[in-house]
N, C-alpha and C. Protein backbone atom coordinates (compact mmCIF):
# COMPACT_ATOMS: atom_id res chain seq x y z
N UNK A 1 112.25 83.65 133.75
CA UNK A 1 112.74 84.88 134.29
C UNK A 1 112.89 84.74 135.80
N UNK A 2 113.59 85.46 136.27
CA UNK A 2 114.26 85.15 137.88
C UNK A 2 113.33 85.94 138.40
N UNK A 3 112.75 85.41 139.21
CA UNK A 3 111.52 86.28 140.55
C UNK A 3 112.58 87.03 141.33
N UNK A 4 113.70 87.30 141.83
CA UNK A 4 114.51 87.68 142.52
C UNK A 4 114.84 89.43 142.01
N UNK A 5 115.00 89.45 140.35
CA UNK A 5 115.35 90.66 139.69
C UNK A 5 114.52 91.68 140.50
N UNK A 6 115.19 93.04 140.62
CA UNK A 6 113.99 93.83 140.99
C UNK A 6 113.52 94.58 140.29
N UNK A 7 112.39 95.68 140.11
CA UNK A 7 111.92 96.03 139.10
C UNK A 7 112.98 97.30 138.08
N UNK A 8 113.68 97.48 138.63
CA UNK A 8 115.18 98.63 138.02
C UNK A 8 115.65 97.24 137.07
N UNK A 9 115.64 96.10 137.53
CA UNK A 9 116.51 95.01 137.02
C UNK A 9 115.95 94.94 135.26
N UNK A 10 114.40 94.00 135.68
CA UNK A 10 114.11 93.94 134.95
C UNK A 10 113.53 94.90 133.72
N UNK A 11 113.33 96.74 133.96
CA UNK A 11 113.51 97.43 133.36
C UNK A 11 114.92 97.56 132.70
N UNK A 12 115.90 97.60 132.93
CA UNK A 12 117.32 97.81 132.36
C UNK A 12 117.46 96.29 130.93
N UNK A 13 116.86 95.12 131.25
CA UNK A 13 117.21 94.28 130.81
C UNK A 13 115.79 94.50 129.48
N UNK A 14 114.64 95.14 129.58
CA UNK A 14 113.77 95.43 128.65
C UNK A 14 114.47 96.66 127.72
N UNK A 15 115.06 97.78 128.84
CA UNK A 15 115.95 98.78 127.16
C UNK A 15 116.54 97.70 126.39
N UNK A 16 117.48 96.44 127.05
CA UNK A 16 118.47 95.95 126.63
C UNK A 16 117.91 95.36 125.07
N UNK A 17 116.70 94.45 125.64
CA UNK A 17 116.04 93.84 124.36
C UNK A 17 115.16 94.50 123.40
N UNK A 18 114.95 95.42 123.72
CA UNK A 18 113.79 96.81 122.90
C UNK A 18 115.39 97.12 121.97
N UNK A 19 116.33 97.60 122.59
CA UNK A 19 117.69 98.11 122.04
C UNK A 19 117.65 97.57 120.54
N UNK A 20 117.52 95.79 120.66
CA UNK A 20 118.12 95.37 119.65
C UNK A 20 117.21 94.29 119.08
N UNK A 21 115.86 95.19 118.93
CA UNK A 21 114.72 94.70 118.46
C UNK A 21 113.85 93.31 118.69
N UNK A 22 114.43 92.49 120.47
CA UNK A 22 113.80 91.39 120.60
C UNK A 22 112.91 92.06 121.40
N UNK A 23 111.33 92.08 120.64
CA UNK A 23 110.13 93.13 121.33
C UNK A 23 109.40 91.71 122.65
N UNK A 24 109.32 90.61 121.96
CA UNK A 24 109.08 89.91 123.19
C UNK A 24 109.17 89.77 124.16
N UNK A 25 111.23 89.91 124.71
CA UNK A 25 111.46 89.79 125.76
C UNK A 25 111.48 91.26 126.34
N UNK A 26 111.54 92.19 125.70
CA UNK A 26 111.20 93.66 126.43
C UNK A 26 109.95 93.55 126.53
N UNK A 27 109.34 93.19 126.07
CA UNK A 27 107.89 92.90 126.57
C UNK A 27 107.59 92.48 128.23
N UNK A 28 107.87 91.13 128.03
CA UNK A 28 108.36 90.45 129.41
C UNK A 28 109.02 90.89 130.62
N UNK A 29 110.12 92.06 130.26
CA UNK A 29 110.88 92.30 131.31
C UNK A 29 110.08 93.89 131.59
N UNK A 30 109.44 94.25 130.74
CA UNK A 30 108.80 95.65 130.90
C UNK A 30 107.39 95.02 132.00
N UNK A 31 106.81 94.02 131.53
CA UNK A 31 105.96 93.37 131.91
C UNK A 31 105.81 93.31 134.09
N UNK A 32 107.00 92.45 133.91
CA UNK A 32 107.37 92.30 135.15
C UNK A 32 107.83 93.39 136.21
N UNK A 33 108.18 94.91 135.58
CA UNK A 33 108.57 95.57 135.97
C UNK A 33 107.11 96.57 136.43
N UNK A 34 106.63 96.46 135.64
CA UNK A 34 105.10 97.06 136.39
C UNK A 34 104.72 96.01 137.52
N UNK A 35 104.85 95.06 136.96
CA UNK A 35 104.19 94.09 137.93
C UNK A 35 104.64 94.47 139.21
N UNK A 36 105.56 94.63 139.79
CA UNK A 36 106.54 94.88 140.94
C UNK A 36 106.17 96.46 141.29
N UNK A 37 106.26 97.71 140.59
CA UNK A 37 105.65 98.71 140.59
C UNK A 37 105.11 99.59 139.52
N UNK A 38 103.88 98.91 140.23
CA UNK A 38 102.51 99.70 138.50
C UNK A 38 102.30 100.97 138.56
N UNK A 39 103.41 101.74 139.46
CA UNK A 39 102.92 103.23 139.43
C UNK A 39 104.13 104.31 138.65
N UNK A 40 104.90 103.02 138.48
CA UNK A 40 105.73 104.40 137.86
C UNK A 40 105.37 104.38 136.22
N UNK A 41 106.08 106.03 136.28
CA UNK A 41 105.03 106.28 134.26
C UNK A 41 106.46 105.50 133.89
N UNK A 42 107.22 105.45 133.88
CA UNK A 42 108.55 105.19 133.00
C UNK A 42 108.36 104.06 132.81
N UNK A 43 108.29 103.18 133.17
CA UNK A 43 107.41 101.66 133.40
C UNK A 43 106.35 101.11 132.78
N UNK A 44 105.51 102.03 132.83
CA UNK A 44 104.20 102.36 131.79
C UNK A 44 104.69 102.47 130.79
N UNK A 45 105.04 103.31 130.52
CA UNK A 45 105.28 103.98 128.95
C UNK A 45 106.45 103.17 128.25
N UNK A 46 107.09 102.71 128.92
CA UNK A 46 108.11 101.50 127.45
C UNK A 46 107.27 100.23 127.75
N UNK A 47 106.38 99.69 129.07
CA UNK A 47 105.48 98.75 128.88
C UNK A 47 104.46 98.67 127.23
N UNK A 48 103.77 100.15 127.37
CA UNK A 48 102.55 100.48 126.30
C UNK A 48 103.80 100.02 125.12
N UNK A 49 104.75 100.55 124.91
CA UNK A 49 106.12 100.45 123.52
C UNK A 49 106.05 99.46 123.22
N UNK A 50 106.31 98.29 124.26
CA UNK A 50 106.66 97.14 123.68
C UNK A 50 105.33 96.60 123.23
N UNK A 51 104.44 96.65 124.16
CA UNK A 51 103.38 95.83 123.79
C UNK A 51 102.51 96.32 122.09
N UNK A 52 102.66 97.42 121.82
CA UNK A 52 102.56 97.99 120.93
C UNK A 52 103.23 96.92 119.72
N UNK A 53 104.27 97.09 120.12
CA UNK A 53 105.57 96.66 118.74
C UNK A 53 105.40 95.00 118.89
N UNK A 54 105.27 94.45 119.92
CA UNK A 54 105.35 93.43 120.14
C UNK A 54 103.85 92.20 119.77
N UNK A 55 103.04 92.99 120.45
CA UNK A 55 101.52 92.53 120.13
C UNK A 55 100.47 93.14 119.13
N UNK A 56 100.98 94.25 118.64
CA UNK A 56 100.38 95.30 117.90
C UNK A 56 99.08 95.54 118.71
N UNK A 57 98.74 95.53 119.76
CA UNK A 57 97.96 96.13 120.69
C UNK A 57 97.56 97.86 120.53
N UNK A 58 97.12 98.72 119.46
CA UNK A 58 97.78 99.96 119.73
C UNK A 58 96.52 100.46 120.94
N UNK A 59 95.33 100.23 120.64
CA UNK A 59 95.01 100.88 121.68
C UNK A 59 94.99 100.61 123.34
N UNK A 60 95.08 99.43 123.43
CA UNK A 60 96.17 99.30 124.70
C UNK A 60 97.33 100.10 125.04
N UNK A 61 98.18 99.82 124.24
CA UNK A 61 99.26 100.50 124.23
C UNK A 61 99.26 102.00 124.44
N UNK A 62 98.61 102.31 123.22
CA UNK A 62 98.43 104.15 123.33
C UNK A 62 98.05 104.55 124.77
N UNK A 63 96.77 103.86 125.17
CA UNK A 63 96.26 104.16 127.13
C UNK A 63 97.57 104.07 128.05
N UNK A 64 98.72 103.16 127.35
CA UNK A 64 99.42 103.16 128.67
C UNK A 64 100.24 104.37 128.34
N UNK A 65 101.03 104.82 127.25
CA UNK A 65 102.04 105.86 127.15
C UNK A 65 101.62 107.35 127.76
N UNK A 66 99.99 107.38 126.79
CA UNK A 66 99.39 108.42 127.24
C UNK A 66 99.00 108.70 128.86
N UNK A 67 99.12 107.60 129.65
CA UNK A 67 98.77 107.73 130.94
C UNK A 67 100.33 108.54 131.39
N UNK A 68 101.21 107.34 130.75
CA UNK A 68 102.52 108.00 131.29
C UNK A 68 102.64 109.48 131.20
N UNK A 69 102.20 109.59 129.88
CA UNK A 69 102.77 111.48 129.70
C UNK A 69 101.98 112.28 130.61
N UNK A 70 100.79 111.62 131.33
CA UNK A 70 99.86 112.82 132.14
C UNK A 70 100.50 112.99 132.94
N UNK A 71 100.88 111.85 133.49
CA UNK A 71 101.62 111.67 134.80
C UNK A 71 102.95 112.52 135.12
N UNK A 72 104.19 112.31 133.99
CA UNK A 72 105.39 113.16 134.16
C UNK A 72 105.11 113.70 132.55
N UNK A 73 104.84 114.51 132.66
CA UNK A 73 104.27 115.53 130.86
C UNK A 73 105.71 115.77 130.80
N UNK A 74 106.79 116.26 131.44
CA UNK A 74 107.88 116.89 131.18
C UNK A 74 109.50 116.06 131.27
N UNK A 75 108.60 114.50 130.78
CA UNK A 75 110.05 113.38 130.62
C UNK A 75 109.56 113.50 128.68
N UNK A 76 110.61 114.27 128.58
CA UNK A 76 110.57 113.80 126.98
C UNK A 76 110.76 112.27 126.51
N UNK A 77 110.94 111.23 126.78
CA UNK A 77 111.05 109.60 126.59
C UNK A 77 109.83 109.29 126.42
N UNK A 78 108.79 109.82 127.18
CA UNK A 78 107.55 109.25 127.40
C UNK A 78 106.93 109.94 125.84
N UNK A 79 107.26 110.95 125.47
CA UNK A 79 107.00 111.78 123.63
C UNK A 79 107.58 110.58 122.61
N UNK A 80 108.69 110.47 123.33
CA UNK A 80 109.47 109.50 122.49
C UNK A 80 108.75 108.36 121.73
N UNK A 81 108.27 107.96 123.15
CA UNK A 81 107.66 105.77 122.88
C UNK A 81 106.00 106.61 122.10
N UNK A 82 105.84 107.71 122.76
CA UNK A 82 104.73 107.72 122.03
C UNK A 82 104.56 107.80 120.57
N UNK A 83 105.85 108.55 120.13
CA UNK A 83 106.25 109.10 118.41
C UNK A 83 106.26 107.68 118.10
N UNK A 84 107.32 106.84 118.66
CA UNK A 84 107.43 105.51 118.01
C UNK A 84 106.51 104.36 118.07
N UNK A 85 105.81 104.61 118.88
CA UNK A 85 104.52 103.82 118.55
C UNK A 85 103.39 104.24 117.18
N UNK A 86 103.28 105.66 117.39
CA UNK A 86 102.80 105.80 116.19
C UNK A 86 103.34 105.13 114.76
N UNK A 87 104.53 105.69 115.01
CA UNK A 87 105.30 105.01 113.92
C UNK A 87 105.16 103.49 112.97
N UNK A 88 105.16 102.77 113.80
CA UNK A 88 104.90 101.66 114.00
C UNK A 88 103.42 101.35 113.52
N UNK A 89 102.73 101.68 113.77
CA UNK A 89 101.00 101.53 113.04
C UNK A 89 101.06 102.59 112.34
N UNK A 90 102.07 103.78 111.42
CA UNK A 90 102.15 104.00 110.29
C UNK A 90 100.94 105.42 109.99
N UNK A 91 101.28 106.02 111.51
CA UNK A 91 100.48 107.31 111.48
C UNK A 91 102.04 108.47 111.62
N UNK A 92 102.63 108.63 110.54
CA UNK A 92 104.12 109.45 110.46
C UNK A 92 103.76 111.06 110.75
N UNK A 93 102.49 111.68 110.73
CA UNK A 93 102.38 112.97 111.19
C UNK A 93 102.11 113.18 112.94
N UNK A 94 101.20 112.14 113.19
CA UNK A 94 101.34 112.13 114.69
C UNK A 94 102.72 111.93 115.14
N UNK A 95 103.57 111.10 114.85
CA UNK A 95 104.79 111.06 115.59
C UNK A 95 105.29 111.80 115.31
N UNK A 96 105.76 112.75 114.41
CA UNK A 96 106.16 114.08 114.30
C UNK A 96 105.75 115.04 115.24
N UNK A 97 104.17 114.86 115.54
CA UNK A 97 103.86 115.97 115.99
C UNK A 97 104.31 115.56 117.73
N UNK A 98 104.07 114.19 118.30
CA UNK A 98 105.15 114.06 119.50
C UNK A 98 106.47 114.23 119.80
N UNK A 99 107.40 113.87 118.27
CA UNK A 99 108.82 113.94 118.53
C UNK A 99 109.13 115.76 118.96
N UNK A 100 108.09 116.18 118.36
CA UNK A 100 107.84 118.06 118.51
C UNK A 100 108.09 117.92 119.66
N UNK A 101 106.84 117.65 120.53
CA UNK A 101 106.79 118.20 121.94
C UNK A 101 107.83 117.39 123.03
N UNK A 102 108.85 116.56 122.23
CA UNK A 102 109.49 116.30 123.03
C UNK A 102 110.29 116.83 122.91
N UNK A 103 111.10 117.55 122.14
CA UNK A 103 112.44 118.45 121.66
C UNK A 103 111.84 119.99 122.67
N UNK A 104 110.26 119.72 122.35
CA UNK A 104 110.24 121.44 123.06
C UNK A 104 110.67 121.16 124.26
N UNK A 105 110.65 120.15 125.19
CA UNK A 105 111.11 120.10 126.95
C UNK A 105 112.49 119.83 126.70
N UNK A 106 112.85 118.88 126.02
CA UNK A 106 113.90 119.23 125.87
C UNK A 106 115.03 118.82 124.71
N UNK A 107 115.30 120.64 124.03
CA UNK A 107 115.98 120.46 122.63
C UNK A 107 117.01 119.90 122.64
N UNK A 108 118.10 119.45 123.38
CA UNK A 108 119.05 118.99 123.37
C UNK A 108 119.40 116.91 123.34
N UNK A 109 118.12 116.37 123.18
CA UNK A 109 117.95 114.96 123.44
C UNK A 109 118.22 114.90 122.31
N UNK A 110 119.42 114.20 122.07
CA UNK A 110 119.95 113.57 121.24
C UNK A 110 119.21 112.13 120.27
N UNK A 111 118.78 111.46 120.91
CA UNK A 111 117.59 110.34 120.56
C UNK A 111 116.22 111.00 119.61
N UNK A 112 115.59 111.72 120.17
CA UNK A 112 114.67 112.65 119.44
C UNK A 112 114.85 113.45 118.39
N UNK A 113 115.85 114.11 117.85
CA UNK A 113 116.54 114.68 117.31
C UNK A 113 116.90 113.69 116.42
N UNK A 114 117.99 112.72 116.58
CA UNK A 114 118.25 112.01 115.35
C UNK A 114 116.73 111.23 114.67
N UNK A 115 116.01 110.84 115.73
CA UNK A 115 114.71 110.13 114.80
C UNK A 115 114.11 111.17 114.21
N UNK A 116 113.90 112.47 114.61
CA UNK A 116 113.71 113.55 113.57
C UNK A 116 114.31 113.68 112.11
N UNK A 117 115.55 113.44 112.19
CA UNK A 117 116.43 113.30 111.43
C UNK A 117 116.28 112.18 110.05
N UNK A 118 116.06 111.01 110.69
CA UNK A 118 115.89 110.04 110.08
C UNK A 118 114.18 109.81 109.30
N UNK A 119 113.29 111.04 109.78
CA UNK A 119 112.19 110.91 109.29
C UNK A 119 112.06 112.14 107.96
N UNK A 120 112.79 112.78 107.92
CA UNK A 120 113.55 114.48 107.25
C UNK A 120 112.28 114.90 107.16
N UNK A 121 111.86 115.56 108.08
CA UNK A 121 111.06 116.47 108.72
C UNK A 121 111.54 117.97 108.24
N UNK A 122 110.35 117.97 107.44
CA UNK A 122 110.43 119.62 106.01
C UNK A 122 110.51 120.88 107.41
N UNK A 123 111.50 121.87 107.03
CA UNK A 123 111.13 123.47 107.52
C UNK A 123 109.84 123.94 106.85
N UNK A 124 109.45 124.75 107.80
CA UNK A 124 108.02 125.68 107.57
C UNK A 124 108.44 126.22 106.22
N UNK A 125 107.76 126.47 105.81
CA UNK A 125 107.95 127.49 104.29
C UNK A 125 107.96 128.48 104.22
N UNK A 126 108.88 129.69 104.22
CA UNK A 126 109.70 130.82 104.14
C UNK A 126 108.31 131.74 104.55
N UNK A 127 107.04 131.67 103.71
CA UNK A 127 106.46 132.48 103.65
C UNK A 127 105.06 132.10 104.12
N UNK A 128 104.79 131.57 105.55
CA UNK A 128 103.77 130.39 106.45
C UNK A 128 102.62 130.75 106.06
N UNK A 129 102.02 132.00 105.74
CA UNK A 129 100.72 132.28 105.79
C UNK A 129 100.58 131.96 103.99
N UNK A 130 101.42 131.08 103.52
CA UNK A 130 101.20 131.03 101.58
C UNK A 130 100.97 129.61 101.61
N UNK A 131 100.76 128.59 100.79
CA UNK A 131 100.68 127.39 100.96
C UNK A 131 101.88 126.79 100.73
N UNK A 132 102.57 125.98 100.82
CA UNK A 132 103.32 125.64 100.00
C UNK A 132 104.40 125.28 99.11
N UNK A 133 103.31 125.13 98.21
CA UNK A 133 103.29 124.82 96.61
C UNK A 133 103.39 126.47 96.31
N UNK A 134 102.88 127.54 96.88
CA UNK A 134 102.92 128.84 96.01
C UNK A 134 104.34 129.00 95.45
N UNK A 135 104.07 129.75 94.44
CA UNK A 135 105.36 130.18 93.47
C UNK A 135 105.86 131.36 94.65
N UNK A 136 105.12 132.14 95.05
CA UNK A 136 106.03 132.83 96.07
C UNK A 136 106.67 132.24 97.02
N UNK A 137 106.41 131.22 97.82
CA UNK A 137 107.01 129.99 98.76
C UNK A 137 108.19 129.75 97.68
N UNK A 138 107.90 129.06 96.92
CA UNK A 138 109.29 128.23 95.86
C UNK A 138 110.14 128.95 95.82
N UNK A 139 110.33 130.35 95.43
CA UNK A 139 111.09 131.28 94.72
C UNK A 139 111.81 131.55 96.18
N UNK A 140 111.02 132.05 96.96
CA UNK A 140 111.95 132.40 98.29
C UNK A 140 112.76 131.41 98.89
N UNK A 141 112.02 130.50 98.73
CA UNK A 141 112.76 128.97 99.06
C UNK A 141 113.91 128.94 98.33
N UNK A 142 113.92 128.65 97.26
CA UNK A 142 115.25 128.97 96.48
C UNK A 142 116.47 130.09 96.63
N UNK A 143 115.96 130.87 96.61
CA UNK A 143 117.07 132.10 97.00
C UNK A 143 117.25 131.96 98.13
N UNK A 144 116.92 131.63 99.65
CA UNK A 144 117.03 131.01 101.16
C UNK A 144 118.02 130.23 100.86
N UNK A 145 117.95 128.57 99.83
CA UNK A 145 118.89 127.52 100.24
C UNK A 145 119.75 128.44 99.04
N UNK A 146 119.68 128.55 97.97
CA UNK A 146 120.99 129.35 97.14
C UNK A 146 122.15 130.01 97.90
N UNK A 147 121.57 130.94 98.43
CA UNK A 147 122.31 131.73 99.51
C UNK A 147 122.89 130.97 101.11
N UNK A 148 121.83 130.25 100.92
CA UNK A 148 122.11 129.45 102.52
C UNK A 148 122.02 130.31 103.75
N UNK A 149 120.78 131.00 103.35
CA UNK A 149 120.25 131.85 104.56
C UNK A 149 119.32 131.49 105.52
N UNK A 150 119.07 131.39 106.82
CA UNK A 150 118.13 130.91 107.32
C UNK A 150 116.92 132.34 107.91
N UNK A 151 116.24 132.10 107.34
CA UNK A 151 115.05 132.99 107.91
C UNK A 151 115.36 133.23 109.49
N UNK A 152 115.14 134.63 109.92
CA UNK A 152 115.44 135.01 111.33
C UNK A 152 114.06 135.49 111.89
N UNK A 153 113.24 135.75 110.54
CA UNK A 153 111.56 136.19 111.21
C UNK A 153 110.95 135.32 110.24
N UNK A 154 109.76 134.58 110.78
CA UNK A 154 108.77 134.34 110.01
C UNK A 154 107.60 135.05 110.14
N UNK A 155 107.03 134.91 108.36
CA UNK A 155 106.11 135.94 107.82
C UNK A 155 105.06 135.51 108.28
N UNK A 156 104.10 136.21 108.87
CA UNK A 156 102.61 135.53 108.62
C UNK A 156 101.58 136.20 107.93
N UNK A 157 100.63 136.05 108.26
CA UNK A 157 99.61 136.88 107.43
C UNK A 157 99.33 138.70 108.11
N UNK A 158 100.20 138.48 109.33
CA UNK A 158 100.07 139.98 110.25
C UNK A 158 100.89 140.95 109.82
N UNK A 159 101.80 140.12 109.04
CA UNK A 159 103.47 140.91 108.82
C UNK A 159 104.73 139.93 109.15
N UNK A 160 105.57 140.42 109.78
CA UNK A 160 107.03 139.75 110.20
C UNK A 160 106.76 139.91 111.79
N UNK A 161 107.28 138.56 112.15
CA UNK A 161 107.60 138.75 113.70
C UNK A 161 108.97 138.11 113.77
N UNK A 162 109.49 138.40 114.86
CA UNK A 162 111.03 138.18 114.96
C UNK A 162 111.13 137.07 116.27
């Protein structure tokens, strides 16, 4: 690797190889890119990714993403590497529950959204405060997609809120 790259360099060239699944050399170029500056979270947090995917390191890994998110809580990317790290050591409700809080900063990320997508991540059940499996859940469920209505209040155990 060229000592010359600077650390933007060798970050751009780690999306490049993370992109298209060579975790080694995003490893390496994520690597070097802290090395040069260990303070940025963005840096951190696809560092912890690769090394994750790459070394199966998770609790290494997890310390670095999670540092990232303290640091900028409100870069949804940093939710991202964290969902997909989970992923990856095969905990599919935690990364759900990150790909969440990254759509909540921000719903419009296209990246987050489709891996949502690709995981088909169930709607709440018509009737939240029921389990389920209840026959009252099912039945409403049914007449909801029959009709192709989307609930505008969900029920809870208080009543309806809107």
């Amino acid at each position: 690797m060229d000592s010359t790259f600077t650390a933007e360099e060798h970050f751009r060239q780690g999306l490049e190889a993370l992109h298209v699944d060579r975790t080694e050399d995003a490893l390496r170029h994520f690597g070097a890119a802290m090395r040069v500056d260990s303070g940025s979270a963005r840096f951190r947090s696809h560092y912890g990714l690769a090394l994750g995917l790459a070394e199966r390191r998770l609790e290494r890994a997890l310390t670095l993403c999670r540092d990232a998110v303290k640091q900028e809580f409100f870069n949804p990317v940093h939710y991202h590497n964290l969902a997909r790290l989970h992923l990856a050591f095969g905990f599919k409700a935690e990364a759900i529950r990150y790909l969440r809080r990254g759509l909540m900063i921000d719903p419009a990320n296209r990246e987050i959204s489709e891996h949502m997508c690709l995981l088909g991540v169930r709607r709440p059940p018509p009737l939240a405060f029921l389990r389920r499996q209840n026959v009252l859940n099912r039945f409403a469920g049914r007449i909801l997609r029959r009709n192709r209505l989307e609930p505008d209040m969900e029920f809870t155990a208080f009543g309806a809120q809107a």
